[in-house]
Protein backbone atom coordinates (compact mmCIF):
# COMPACT_ATOMS: atom_id res chain seq x y z
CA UNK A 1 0.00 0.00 0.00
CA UNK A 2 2.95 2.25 0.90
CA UNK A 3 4.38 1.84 -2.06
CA UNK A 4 1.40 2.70 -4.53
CA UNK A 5 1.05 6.30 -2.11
CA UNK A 6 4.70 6.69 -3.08
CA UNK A 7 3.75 6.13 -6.92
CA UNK A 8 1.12 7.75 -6.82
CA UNK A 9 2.64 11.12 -5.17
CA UNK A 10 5.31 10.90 -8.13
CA UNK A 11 2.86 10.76 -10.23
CA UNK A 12 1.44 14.30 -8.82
CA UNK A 13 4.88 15.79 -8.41
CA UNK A 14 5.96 15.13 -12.31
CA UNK A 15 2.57 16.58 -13.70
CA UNK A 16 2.43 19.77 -11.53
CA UNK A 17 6.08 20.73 -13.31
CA UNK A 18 3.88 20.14 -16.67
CA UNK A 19 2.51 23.68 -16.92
CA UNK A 20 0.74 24.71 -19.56
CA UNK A 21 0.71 28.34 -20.77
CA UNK A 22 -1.91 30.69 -22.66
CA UNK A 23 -1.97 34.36 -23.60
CA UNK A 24 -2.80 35.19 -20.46
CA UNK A 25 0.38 34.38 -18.81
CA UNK A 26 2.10 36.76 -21.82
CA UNK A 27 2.31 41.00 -21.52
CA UNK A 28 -0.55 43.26 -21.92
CA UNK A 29 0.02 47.05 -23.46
CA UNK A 30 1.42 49.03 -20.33
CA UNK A 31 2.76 46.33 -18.47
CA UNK A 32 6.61 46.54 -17.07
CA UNK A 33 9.19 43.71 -16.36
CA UNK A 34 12.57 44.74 -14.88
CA UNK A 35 15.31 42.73 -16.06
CA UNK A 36 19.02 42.26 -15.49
CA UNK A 37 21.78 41.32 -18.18
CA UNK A 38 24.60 39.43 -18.55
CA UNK A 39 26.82 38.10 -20.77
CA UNK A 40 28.55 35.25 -18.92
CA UNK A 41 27.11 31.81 -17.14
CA UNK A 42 29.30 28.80 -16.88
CA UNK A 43 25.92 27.01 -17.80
CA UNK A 44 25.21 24.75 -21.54
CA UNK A 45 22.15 26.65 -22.45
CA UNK A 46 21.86 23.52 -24.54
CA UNK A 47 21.03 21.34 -21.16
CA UNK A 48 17.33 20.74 -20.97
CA UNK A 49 14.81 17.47 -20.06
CA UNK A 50 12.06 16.44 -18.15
CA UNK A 51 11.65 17.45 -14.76
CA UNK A 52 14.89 19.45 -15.37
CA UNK A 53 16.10 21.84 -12.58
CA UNK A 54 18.41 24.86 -14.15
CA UNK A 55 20.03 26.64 -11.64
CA UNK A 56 20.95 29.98 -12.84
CA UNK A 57 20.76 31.55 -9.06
CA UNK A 58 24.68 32.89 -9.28
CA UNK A 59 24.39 34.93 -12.40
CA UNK A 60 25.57 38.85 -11.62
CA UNK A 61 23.80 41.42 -13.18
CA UNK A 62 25.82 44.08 -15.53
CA UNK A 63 23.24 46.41 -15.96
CA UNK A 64 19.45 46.81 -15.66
CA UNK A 65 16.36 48.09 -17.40
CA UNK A 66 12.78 47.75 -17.63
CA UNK A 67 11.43 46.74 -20.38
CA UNK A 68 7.85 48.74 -21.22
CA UNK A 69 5.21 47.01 -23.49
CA UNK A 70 4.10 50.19 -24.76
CA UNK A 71 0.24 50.44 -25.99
CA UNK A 72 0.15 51.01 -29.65
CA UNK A 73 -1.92 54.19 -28.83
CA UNK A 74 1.53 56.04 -28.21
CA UNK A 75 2.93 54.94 -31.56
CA UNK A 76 3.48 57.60 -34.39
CA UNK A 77 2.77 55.02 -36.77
CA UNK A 78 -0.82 54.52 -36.11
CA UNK A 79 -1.65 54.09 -39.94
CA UNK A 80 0.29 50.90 -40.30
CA UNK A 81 -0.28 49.59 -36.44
CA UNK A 82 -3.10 50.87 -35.24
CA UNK A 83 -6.89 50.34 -35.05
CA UNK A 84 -7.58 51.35 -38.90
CA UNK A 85 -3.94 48.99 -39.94
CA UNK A 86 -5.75 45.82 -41.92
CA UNK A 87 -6.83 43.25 -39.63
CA UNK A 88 -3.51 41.17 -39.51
CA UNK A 89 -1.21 44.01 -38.60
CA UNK A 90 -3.46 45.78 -35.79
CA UNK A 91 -0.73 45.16 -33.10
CA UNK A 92 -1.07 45.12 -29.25
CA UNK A 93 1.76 46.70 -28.04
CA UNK A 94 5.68 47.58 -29.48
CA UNK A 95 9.10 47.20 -27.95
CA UNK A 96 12.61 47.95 -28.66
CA UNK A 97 13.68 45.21 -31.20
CA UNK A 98 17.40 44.25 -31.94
CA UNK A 99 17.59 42.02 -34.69
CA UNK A 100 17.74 44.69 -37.15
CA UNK A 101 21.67 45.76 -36.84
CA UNK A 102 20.60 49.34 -37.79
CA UNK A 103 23.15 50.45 -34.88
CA UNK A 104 25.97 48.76 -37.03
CA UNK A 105 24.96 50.17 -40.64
CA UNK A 106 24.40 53.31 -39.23
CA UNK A 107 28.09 54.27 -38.84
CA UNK A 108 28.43 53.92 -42.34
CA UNK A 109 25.02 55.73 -43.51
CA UNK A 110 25.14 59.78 -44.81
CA UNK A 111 21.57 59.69 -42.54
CA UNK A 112 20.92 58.92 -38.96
CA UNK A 113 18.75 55.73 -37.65
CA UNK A 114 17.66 55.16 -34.32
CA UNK A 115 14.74 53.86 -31.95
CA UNK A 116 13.91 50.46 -33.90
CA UNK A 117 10.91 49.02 -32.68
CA UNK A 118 8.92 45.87 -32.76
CA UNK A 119 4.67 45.52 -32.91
CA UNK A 120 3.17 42.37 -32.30
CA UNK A 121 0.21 41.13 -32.14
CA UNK A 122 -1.44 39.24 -28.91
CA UNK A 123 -4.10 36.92 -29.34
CA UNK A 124 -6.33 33.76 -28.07
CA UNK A 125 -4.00 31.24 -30.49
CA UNK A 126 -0.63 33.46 -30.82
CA UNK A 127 1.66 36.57 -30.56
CA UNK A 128 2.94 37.36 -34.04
CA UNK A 129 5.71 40.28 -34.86
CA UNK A 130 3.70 42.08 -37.67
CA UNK A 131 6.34 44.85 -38.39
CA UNK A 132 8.74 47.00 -37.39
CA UNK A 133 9.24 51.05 -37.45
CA UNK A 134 12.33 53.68 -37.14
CA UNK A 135 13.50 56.66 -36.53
CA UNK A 136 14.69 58.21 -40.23
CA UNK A 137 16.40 61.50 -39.03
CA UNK A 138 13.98 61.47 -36.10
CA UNK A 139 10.87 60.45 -38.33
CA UNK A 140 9.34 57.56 -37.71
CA UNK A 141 8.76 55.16 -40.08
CA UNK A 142 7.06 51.83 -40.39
CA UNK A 143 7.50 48.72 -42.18
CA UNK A 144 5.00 46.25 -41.88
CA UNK A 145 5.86 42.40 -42.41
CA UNK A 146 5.55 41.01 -45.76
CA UNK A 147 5.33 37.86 -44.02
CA UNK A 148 4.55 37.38 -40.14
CA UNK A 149 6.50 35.79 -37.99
CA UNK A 150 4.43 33.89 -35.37
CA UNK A 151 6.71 34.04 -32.26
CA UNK A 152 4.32 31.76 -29.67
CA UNK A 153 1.76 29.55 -30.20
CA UNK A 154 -1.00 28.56 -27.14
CA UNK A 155 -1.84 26.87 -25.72
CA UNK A 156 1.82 26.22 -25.25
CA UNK A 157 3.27 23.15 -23.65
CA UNK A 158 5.97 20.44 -23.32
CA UNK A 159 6.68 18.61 -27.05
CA UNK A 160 5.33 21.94 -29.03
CA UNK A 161 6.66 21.92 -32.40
CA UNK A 162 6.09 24.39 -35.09
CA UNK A 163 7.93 26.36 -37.85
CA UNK A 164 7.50 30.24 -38.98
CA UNK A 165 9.32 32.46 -41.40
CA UNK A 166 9.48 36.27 -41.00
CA UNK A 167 9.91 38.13 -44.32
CA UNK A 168 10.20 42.51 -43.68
CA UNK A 169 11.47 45.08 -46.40
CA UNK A 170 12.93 47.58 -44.98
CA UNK A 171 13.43 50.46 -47.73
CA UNK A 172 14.62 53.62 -46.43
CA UNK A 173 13.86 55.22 -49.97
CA UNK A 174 14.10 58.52 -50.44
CA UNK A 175 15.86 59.73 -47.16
CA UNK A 176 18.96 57.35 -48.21
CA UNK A 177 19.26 54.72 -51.16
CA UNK A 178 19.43 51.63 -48.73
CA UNK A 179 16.79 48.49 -49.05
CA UNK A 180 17.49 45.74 -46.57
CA UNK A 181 15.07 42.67 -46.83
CA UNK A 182 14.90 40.12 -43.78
CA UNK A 183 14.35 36.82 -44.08
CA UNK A 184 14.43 34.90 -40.73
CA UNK A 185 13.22 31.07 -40.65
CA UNK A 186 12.60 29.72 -37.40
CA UNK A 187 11.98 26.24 -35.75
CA UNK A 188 10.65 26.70 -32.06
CA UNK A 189 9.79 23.89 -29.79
CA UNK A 190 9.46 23.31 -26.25
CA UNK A 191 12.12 20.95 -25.05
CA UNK A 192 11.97 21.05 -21.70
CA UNK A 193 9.75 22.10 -18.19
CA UNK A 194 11.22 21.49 -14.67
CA UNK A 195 12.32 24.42 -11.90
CA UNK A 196 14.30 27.42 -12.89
CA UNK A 197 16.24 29.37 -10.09
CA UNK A 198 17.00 32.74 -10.42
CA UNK A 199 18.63 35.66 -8.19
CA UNK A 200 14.54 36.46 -8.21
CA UNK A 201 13.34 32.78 -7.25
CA UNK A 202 12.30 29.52 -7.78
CA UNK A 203 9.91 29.24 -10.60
CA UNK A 204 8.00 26.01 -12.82
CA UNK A 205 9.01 26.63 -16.22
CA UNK A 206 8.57 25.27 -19.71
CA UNK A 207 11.65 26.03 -21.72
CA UNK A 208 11.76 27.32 -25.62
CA UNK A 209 14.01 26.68 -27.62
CA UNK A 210 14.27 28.54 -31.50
CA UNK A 211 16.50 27.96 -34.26
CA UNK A 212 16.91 31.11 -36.36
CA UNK A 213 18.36 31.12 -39.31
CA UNK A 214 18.54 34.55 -41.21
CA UNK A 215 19.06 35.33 -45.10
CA UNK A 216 19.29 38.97 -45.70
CA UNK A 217 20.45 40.87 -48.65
CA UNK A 218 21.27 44.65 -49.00
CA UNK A 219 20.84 47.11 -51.93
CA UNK A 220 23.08 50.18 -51.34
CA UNK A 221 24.30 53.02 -53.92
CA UNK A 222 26.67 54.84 -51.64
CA UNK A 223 29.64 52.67 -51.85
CA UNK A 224 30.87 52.05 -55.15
CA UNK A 225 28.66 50.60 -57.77
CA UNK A 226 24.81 50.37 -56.53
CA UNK A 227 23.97 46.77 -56.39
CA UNK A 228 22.80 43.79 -53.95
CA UNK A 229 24.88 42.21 -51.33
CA UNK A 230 24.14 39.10 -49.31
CA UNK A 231 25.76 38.70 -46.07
CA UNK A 232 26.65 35.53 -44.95
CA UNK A 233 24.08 33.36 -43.53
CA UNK A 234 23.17 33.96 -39.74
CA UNK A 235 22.45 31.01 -37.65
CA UNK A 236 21.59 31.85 -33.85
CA UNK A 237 19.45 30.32 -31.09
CA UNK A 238 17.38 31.39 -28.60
CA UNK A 239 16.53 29.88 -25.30
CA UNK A 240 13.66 30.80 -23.28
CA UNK A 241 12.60 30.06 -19.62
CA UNK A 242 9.07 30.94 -18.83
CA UNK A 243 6.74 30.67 -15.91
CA UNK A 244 2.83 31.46 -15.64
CA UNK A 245 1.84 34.81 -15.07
CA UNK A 246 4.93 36.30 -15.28
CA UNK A 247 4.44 38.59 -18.77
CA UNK A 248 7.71 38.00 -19.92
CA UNK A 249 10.65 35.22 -20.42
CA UNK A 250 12.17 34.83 -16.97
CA UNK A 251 15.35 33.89 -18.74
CA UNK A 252 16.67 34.65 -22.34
CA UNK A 253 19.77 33.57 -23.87
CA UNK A 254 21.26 34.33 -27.63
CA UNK A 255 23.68 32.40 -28.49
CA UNK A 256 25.31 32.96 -31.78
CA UNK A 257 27.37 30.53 -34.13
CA UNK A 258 30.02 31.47 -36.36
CA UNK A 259 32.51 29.04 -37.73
CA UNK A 260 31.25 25.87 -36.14
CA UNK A 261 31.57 27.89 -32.65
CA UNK A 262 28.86 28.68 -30.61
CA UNK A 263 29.36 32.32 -28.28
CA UNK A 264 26.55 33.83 -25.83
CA UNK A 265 25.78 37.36 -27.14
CA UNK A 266 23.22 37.85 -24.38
CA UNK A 267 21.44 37.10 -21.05
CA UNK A 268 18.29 38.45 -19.75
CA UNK A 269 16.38 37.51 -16.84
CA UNK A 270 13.70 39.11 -14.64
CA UNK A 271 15.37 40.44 -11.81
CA UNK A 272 14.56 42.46 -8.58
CA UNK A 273 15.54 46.45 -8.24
CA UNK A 274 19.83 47.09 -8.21
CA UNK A 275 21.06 49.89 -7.02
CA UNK A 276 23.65 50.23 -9.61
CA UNK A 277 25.27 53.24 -7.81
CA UNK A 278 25.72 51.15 -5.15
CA UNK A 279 27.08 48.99 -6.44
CA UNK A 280 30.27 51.28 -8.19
CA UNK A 281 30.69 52.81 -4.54
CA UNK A 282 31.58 49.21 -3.03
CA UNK A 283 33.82 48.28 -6.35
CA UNK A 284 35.28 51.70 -5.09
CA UNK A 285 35.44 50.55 -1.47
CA UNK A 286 36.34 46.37 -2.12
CA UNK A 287 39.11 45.83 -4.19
CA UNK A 288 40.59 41.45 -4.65
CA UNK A 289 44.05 41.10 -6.13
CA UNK A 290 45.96 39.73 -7.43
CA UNK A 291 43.14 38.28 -9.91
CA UNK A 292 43.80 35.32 -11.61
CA UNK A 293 45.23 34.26 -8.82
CA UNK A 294 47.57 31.09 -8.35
CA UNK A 295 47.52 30.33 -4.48
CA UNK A 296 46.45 33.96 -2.07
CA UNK A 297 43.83 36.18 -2.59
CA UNK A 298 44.74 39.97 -0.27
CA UNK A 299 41.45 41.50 0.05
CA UNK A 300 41.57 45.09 1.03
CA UNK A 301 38.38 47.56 2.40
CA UNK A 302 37.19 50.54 3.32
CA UNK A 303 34.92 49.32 5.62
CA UNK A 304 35.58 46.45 8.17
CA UNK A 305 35.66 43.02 7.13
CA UNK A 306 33.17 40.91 8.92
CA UNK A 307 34.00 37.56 6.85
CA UNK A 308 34.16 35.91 3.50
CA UNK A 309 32.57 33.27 1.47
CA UNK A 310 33.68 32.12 -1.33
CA UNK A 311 31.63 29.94 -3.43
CA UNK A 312 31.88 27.76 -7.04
CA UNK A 313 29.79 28.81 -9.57
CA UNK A 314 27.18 26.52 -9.21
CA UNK A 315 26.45 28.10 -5.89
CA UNK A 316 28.57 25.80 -4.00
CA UNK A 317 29.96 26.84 -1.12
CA UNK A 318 34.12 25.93 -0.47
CA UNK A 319 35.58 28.06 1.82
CA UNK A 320 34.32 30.57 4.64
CA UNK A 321 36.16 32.41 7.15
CA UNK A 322 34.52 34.30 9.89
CA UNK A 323 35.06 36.99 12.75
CA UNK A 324 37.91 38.84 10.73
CA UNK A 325 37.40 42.19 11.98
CA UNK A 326 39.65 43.78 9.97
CA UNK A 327 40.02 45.99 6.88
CA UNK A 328 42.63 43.12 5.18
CA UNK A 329 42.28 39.87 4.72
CA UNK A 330 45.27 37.80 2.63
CA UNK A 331 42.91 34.22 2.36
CA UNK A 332 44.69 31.48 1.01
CA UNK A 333 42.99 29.65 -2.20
CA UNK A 334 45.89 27.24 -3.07
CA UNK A 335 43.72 23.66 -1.85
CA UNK A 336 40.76 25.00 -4.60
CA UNK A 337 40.67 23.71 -8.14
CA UNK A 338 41.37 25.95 -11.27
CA UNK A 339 38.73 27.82 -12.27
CA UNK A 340 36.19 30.81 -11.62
CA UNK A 341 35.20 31.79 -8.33
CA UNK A 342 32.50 34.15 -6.62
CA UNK A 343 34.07 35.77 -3.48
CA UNK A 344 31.71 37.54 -1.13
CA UNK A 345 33.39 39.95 1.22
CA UNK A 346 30.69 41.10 4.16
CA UNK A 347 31.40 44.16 5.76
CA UNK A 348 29.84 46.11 8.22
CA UNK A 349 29.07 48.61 5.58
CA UNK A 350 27.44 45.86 3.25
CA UNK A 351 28.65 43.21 1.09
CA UNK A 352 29.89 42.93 -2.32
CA UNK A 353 30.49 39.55 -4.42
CA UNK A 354 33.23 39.96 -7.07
CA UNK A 355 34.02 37.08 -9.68
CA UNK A 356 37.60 35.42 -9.28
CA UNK A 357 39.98 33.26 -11.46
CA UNK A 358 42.07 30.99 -9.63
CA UNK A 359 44.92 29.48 -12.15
């Protein structure tokens, strides 16, 4: 009897880590989700499963913002977005959108380009990105999708499958002689649920996974002979984390290949308030050296030292040393295996956690 409670309770436990989500779990226009990047996790992004359990709780935020799903009432392109746009391209909300490069090409451009922008589209069955607009010496400009790129599907749940293609002209005729077209084809599925911990919290997830692969050519006239270009072929992926209710991805990564390599361009994840300040005063205040180190860490504040941990960075802790009551500490790291380290130095002015490379 014992033993069919036991199954039984395993049974629960596996299907409550089976979520399931819809469009209500996804952003509204005027909602906000603070997030913190990164662009460094000793973590395979690749790693995913059943029941999986991705601890991501050491990553260190770099910077901060909040990302704003703006209502499409405050767009200046209201004849291509808005309420009167044909029924496909009437889009919820817009936000910043990167996949454009227009930061890169406009170094080399005789105008200026800025404030790119994405509009999508929320509904019962999907979110699709129906466009895009910029800033054209500070006029904004749209450019609906030839194509639209579905980017979920719902409801959405473990063993989803599907393929998309995105196809956008972007022809910045007459203010400069410069047509790029984008052509993105992309494989999502959901490869994974378990328990994601964050700096944030614990959270059920489902995790996405997308495989992008982008085609896009370039007509210019302001460099030698006007003609088309095609750069290479782009292949990137994208992993997502995400939990119910919580608007946004609680974890992004980008990962880009380039000659057979793979290299993280990006990680965001949802992310309590940082006083970023703060945080340069104690850099200011806590300084570690030398760093890599080979066998001693000196460790030299401001403020008085109350103790140290140092911990691997899969949140295991190795070595701790209490009651130091000083404002130097020389802590010897010779017994701990090569590699990266997060040292914590606790102070009675605060602590501060600073990433170390013992060699």
């Amino acid at each position: 009897m014992r033993s069919i409670s036991v199954f039984f309770l395993l049974i629960c436990n596996y299907s409550i880590s089976q979520i399931t989500l819809t469009e209500n779990d996804f952003p509204n226009a005027g909602d906000t989700v603070r997030i913190s990047t990164t662009t460094f996790t000793s973590n395979d992004p690749n790693a995913t499963g059943q029941n999986y359990n991705w601890d991501y709780s050491t990553l260190i935020a770099d910077s901060q913002f909040v990302r704003e799903f703006t209502s499409i009432g405050f767009s200046p392109v209201q004849v291509s977005f808005g309420l009167f746009a044909p029924t496909n391209y009437q889009a919820s909300y817009f936000i910043p959108e990167n996949t454009l490069n227009l930061n890169q090409l406009g170094n080399f451009l005789p105008i200026n380009l800025s404030d790119a922008r994405s509009y999508q589209r929320s509904l019962t069955d999907s979110i699709t990105k129906v466009g895009f607009s910029v800033k054209v010496e500070g006029l904004d400009v749209a450019f609906p999708s030839d194509t639209i790129e579905t980017k979920y599907k719902f409801p959405m749940s473990y063993g989803q499958d599907f393929n998309t293609v995105g196809y956008t002209v972007v022809d910045l005729n007459p203010a400069t002689n410069l047509i790029i077209k984008q052509h993105r084809d992309v494989h999502s599925v959901v490869d994974g649920f378990g328990q994601l911990l964050l700096p944030f919290g614990t959270f059920d997830v489902i995790r996405v996974k997308r495989e992008i692969v982008e085609l896009d050519s370039i007509y210019q006239s302001f460099f030698g002979t006007p003609s088309w270009f095609v750069p290479p072929i782009s292949t990137s992926f994208e992993y997502e984390w995400i939990a119910q209710v919580k608007k946004d991805a609680l974890l992004k990564i980008i990962v880009r290949e380039a000659g057979g390599q793979q290299q993280v361009q990006s990680i965001e994840y949802q992310d309590a308030y940082i006083d970023f300040a703060s945080i340069q005063e104690n850099d200011v205040l806590t300084t570690i050296y030398p760093n890599p180190s080979k066998d001693k860490l000196s460790i030299n504040s401001q403020a008085i030292i109350d103790g140290i941990q140092i911990h691997e960075l899969n949140g295991k802790l190795v070595k701790r040393i209490d009651s130091v009551n000083s404002t130097y500490l020389d802590v010897d790291i010779s017994n701990l295996e090569n590699g990266t380290y997060l040292v914590s130095v606790i102070t009675n002015n605060g602590s501060k956690t600073i990433r170390v490379t013992k060699n």
